[in-house]
C-alpha atoms as a PDB file:
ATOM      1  CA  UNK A   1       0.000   0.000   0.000  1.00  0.00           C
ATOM      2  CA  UNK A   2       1.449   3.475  -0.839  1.00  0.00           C
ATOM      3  CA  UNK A   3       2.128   5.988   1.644  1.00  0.00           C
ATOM      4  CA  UNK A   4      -0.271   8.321   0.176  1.00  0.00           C
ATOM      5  CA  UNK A   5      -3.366   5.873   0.757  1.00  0.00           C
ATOM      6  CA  UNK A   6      -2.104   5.361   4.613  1.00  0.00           C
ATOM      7  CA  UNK A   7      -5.058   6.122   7.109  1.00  0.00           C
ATOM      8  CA  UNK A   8      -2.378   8.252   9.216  1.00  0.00           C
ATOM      9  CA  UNK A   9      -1.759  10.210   6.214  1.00  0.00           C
ATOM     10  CA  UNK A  10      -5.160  10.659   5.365  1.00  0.00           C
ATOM     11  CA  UNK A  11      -6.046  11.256   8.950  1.00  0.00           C
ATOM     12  CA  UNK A  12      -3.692  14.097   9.284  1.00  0.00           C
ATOM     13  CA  UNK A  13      -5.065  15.548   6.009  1.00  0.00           C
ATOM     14  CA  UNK A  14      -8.646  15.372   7.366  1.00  0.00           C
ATOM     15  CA  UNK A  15      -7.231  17.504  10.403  1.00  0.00           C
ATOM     16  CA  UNK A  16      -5.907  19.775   8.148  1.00  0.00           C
ATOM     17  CA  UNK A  17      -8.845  20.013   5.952  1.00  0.00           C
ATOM     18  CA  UNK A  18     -11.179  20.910   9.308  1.00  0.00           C
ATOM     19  CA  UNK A  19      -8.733  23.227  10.642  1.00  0.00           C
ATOM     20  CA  UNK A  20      -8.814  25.079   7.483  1.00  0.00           C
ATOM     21  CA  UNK A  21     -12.545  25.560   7.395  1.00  0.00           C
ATOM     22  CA  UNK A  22     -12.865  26.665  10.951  1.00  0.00           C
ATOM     23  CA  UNK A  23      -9.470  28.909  10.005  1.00  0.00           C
ATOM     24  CA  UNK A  24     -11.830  30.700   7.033  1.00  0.00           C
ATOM     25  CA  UNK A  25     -14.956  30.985   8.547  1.00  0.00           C
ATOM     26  CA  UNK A  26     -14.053  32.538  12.007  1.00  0.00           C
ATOM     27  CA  UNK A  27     -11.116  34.286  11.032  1.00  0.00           C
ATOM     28  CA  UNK A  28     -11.256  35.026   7.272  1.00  0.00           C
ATOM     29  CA  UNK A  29     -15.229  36.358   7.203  1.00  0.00           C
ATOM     30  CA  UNK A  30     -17.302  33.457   7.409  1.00  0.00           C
ATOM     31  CA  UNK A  31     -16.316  32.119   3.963  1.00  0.00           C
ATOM     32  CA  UNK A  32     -15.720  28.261   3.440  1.00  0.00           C
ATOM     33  CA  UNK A  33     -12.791  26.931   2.017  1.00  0.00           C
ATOM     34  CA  UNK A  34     -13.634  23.000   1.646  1.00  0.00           C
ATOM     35  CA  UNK A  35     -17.180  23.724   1.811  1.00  0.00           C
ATOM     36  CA  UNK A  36     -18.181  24.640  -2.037  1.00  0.00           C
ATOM     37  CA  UNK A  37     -21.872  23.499  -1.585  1.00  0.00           C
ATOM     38  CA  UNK A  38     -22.316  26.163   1.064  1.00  0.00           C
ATOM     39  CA  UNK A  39     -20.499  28.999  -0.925  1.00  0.00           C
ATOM     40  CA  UNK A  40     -22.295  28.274  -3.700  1.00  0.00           C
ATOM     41  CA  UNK A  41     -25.941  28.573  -1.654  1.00  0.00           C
ATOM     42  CA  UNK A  42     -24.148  32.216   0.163  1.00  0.00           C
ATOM     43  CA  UNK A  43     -23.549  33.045  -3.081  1.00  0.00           C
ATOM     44  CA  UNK A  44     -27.200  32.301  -5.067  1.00  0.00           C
ATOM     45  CA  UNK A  45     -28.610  33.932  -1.610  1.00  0.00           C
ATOM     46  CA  UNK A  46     -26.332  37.131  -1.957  1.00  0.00           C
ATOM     47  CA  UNK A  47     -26.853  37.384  -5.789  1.00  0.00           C
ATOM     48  CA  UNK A  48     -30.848  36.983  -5.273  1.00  0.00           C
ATOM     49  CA  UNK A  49     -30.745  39.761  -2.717  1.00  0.00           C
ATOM     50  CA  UNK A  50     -28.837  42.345  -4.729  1.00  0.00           C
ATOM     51  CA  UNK A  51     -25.902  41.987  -2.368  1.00  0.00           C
ATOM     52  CA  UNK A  52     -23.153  41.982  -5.807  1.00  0.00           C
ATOM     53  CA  UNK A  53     -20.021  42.465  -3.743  1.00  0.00           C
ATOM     54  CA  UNK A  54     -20.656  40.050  -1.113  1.00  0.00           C
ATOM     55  CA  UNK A  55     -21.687  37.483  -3.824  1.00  0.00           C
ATOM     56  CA  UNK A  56     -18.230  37.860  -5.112  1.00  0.00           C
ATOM     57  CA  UNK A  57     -16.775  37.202  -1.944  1.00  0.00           C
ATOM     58  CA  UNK A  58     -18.345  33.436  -2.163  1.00  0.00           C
ATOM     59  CA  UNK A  59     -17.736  33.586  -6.347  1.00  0.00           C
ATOM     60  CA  UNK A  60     -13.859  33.880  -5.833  1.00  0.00           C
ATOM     61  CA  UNK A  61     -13.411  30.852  -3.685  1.00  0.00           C
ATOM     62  CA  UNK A  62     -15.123  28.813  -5.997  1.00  0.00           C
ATOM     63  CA  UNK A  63     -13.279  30.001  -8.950  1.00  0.00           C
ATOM     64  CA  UNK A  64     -10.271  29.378  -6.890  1.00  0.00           C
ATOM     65  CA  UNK A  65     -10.829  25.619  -6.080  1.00  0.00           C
ATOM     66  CA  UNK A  66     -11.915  24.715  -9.506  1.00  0.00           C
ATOM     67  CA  UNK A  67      -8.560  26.381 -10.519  1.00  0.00           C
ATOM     68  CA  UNK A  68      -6.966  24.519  -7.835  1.00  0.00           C
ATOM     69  CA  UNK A  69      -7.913  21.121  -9.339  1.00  0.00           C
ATOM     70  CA  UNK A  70      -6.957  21.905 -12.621  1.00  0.00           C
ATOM     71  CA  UNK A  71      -3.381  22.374 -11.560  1.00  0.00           C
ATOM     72  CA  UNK A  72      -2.850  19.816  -9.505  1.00  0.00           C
ATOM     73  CA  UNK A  73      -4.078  17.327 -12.413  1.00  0.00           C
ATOM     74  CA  UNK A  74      -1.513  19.273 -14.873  1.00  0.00           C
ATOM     75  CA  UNK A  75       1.244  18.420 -12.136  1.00  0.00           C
ATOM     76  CA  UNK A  76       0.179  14.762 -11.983  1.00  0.00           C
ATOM     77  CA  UNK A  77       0.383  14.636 -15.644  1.00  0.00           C
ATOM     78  CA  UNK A  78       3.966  16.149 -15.576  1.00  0.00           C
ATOM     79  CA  UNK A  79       5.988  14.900 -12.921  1.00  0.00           C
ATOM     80  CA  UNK A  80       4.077  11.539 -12.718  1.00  0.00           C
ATOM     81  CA  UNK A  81       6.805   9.336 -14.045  1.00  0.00           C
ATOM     82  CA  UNK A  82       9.634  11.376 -11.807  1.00  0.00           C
ATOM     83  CA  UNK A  83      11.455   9.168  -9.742  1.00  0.00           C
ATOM     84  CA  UNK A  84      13.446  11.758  -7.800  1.00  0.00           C
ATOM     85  CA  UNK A  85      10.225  13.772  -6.243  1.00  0.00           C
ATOM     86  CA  UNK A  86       6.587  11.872  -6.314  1.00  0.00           C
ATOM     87  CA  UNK A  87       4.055  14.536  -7.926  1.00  0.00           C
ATOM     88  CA  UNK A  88       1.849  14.436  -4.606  1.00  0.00           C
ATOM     89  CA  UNK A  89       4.889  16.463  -2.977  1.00  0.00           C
ATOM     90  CA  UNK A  90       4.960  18.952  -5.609  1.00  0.00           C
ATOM     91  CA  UNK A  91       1.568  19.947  -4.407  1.00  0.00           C
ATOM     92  CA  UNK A  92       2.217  19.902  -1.109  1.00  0.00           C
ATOM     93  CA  UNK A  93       5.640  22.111  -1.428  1.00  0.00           C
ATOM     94  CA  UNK A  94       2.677  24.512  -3.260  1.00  0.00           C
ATOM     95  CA  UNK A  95       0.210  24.109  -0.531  1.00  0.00           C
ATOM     96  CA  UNK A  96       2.607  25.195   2.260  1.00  0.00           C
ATOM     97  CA  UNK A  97       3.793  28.379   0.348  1.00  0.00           C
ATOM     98  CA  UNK A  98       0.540  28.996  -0.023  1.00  0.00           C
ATOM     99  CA  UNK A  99      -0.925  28.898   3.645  1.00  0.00           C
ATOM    100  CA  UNK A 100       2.455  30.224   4.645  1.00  0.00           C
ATOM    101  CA  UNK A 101       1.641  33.295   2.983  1.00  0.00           C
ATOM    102  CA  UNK A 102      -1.724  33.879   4.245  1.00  0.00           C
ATOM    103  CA  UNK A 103      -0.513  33.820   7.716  1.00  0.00           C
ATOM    104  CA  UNK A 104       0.637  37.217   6.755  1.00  0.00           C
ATOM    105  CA  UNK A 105      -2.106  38.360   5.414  1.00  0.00           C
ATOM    106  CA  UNK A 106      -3.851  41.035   7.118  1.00  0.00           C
ATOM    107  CA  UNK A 107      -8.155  40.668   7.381  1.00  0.00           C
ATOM    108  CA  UNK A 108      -7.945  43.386   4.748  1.00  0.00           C
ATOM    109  CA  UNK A 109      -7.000  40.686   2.467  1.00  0.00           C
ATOM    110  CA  UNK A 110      -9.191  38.237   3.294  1.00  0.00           C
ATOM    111  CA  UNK A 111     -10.890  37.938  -0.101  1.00  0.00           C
ATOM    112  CA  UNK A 112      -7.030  36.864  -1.414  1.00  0.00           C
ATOM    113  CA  UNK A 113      -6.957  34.792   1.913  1.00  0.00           C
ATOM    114  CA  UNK A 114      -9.609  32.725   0.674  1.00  0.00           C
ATOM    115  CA  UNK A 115      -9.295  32.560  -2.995  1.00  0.00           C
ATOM    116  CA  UNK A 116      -5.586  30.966  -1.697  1.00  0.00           C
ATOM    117  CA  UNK A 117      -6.774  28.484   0.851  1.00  0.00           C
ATOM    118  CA  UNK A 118      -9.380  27.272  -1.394  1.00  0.00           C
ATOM    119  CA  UNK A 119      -6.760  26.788  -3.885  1.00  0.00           C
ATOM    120  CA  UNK A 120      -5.192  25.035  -1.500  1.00  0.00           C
ATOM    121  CA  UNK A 121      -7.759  22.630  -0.774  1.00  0.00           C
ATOM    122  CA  UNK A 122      -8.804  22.094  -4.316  1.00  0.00           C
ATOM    123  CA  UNK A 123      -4.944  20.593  -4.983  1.00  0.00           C
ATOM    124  CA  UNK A 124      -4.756  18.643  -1.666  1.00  0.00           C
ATOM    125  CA  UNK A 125      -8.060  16.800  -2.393  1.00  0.00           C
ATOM    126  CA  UNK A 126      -7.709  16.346  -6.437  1.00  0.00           C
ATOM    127  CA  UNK A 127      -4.225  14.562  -5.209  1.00  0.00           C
ATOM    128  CA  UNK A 128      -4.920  12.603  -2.400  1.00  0.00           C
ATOM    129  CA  UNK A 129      -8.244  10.256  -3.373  1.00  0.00           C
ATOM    130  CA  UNK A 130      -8.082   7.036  -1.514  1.00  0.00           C
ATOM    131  CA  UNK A 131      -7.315   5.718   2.163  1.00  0.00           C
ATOM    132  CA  UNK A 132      -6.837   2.174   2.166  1.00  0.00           C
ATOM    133  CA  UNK A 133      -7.709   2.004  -1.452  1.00  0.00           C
ATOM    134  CA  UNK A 134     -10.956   3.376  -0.423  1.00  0.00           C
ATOM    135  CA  UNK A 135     -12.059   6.509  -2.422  1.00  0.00           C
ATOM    136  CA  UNK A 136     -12.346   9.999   0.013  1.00  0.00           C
ATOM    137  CA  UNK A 137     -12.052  13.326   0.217  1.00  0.00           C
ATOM    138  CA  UNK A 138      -9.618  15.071   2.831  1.00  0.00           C
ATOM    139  CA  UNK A 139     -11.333  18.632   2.797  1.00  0.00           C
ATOM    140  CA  UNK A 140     -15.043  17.871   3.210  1.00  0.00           C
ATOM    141  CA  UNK A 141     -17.365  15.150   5.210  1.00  0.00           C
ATOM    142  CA  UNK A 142     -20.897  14.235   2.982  1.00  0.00           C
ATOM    143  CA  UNK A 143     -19.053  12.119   0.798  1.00  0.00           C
ATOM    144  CA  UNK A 144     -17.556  10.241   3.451  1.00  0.00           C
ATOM    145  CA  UNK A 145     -20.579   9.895   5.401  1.00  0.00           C
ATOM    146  CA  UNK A 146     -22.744   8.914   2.679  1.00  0.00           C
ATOM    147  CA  UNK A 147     -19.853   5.937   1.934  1.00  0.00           C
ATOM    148  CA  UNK A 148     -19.113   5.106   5.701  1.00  0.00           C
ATOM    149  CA  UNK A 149     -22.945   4.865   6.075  1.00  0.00           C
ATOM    150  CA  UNK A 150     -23.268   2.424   3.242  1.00  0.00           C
ATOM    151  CA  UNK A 151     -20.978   0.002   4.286  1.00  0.00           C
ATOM    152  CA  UNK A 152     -21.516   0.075   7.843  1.00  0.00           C
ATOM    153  CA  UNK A 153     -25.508  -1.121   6.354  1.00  0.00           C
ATOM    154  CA  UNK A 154     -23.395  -3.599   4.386  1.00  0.00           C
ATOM    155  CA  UNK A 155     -22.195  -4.905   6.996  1.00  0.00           C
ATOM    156  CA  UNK A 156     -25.452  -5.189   9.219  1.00  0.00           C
ATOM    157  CA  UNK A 157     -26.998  -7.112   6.419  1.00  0.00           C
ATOM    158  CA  UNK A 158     -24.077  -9.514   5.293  1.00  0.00           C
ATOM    159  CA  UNK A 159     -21.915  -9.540   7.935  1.00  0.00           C
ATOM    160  CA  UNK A 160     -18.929  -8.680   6.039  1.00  0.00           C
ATOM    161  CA  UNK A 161     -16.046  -7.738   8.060  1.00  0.00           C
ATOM    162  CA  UNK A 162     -14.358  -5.800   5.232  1.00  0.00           C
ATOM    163  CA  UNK A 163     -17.325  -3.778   4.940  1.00  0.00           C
ATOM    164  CA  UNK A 164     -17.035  -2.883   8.794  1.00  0.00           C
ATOM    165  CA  UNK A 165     -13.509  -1.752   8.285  1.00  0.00           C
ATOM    166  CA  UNK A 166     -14.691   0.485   5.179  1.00  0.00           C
ATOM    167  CA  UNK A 167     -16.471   2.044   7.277  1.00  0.00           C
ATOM    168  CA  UNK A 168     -14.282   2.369  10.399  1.00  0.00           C
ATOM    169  CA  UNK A 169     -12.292   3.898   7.701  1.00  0.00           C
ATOM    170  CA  UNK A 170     -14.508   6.616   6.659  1.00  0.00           C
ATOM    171  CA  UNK A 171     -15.810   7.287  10.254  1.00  0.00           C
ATOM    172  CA  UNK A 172     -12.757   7.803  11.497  1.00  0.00           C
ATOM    173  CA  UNK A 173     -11.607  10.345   8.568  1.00  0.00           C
ATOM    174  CA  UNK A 174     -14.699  12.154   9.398  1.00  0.00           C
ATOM    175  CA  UNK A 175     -13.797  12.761  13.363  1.00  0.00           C
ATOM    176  CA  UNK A 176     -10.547  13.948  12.481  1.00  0.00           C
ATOM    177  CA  UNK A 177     -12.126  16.134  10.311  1.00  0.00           C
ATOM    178  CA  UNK A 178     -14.290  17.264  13.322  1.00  0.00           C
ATOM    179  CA  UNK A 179     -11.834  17.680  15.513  1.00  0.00           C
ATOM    180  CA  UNK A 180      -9.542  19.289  13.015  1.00  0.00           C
ATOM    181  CA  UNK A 181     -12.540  22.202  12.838  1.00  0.00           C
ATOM    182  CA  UNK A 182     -13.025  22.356  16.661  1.00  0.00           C
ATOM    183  CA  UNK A 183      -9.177  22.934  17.146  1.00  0.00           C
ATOM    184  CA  UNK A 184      -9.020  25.754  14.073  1.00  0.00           C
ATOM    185  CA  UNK A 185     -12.053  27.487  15.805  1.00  0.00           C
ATOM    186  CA  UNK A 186     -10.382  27.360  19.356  1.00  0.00           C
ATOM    187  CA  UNK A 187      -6.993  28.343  18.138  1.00  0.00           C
ATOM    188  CA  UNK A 188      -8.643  31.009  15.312  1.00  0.00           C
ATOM    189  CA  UNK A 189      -9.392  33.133  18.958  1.00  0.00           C
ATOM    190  CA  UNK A 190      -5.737  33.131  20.223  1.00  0.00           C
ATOM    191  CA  UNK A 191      -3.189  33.011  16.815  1.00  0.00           C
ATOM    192  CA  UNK A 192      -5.687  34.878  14.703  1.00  0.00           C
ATOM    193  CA  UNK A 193      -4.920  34.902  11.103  1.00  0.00           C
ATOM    194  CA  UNK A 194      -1.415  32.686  12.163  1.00  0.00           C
ATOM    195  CA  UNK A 195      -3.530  30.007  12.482  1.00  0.00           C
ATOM    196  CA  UNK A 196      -3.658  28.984   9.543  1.00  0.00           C
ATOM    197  CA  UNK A 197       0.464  27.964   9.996  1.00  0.00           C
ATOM    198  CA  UNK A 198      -0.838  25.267  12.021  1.00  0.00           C
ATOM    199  CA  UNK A 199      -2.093  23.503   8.738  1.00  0.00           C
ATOM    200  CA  UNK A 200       1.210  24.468   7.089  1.00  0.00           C
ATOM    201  CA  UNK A 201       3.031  22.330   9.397  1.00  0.00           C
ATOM    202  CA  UNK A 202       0.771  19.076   9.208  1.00  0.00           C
ATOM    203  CA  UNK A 203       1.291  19.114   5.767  1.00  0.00           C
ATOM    204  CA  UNK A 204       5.213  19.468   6.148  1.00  0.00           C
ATOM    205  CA  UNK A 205       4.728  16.378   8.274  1.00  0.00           C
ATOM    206  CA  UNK A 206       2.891  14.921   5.232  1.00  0.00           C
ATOM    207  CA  UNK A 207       5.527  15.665   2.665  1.00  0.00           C
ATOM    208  CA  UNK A 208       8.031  13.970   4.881  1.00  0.00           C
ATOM    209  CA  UNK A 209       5.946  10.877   4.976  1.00  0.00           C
ATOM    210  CA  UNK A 210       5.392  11.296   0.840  1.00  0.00           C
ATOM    211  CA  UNK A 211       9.176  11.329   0.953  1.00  0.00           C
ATOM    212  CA  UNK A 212       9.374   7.657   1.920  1.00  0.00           C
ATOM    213  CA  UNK A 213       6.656   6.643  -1.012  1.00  0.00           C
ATOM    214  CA  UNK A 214       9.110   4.675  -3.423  1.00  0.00           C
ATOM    215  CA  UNK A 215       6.359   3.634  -5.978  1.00  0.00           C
ATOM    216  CA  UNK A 216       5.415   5.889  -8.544  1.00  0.00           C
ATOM    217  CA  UNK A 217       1.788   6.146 -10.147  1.00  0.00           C
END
């Protein structure tokens, strides 16, 4: 099993991914970063109410993570048959100069703050799909619910033990998630707009971990 598919890589991801979330919405006016479902209903709301420049506050971020994705699949394509550096920490390297930066970034730039962390986001769930072979995503909780809940029904029915551990799987992606979000919204009151470092350095840990991946996809 690759490094990348790990459930303590994934886990630490899923931290990441609720810690940025909390990070944006308490700190960075109450705009989501993973979340693209709810900036897309603040933004339809805004839009519907005449409210144009607060629309464009949730239009941005969207724009941003759909850019996001589209990067990180030009990187796979490019560096995906490198043997010295593994394409997943190429995105990384780009994710923590990213969040790096927007710890510097005052709340006058919190528009730019946003438009970068969902960029972020975007590349760190295009390029890291799968824990235990299972498909996931890092940055946001419905999909994983909706699959954890599945097989934990599979396994009520049939009995399967693989299906229990599916779901373990998922469950347990979506706590750290949780607990990711509940530690971004405590620390978002004492580091501020550094908070977001926090995230920075989880995925340093990450990129060391990628560093020990020896098979290339």
């Amino acid at each position: 099993m690759q490094t990348s598919e790990s459930f303590r890589l994934s886990a630490i991801l899923s931290f990441s991914g609720g810690l940025q979330d909390a990070y944006t919405y308490n700190v960075r006016g109450n705009v989501f970063a993973n979340a693209q479902t709810g900036n897309v209903v603040l933004m339809s709301q805004n839009f519907m109410m005449g409210n144009w420049s607060n629309a464009i506050h949730y239009v941005l971020p969207l724009i941003s993570f759909a850019a996001g994705v589209f990067l990180t699949e030009q990187i796979e394509y490019r560096f995906k048959n490198n043997k010295r550096l593994h394409w997943r920490q190429v995105v990384l390297i780009i994710e923590i100069l990213l969040l790096g930066a927007v710890g510097f970034m005052p709340e006058e730039l919190n528009v730019a703050a946003n438009m970068m962390v969902s960029f972020s986001c975007a590349m760190q769930v295009q390029a890291f799909r799968k824990v235990h072979g299972y498909g996931y995503a890092s940055t946001m909780c419905i999909g994983n619910l909706r699959s954890g809940t599945e097989s934990l029904s599979h396994y009520l029915r049939d009995q399967d033990r693989s299906s229990l551990i599916k779901a373990c799987h998922f469950f347990g992606i979506i706590l750290f998630f949780a607990i990711g979000a509940g530690v971004g919204g405590i620390m978002s009151k004492v580091f501020l707009v550094r908070t977001i470092w926090i995230s920075m350095l989880l995925l340093a840990a990450v990129t060391v971990m990628m560093g020990r991946e020896t098979v290339v996809q």
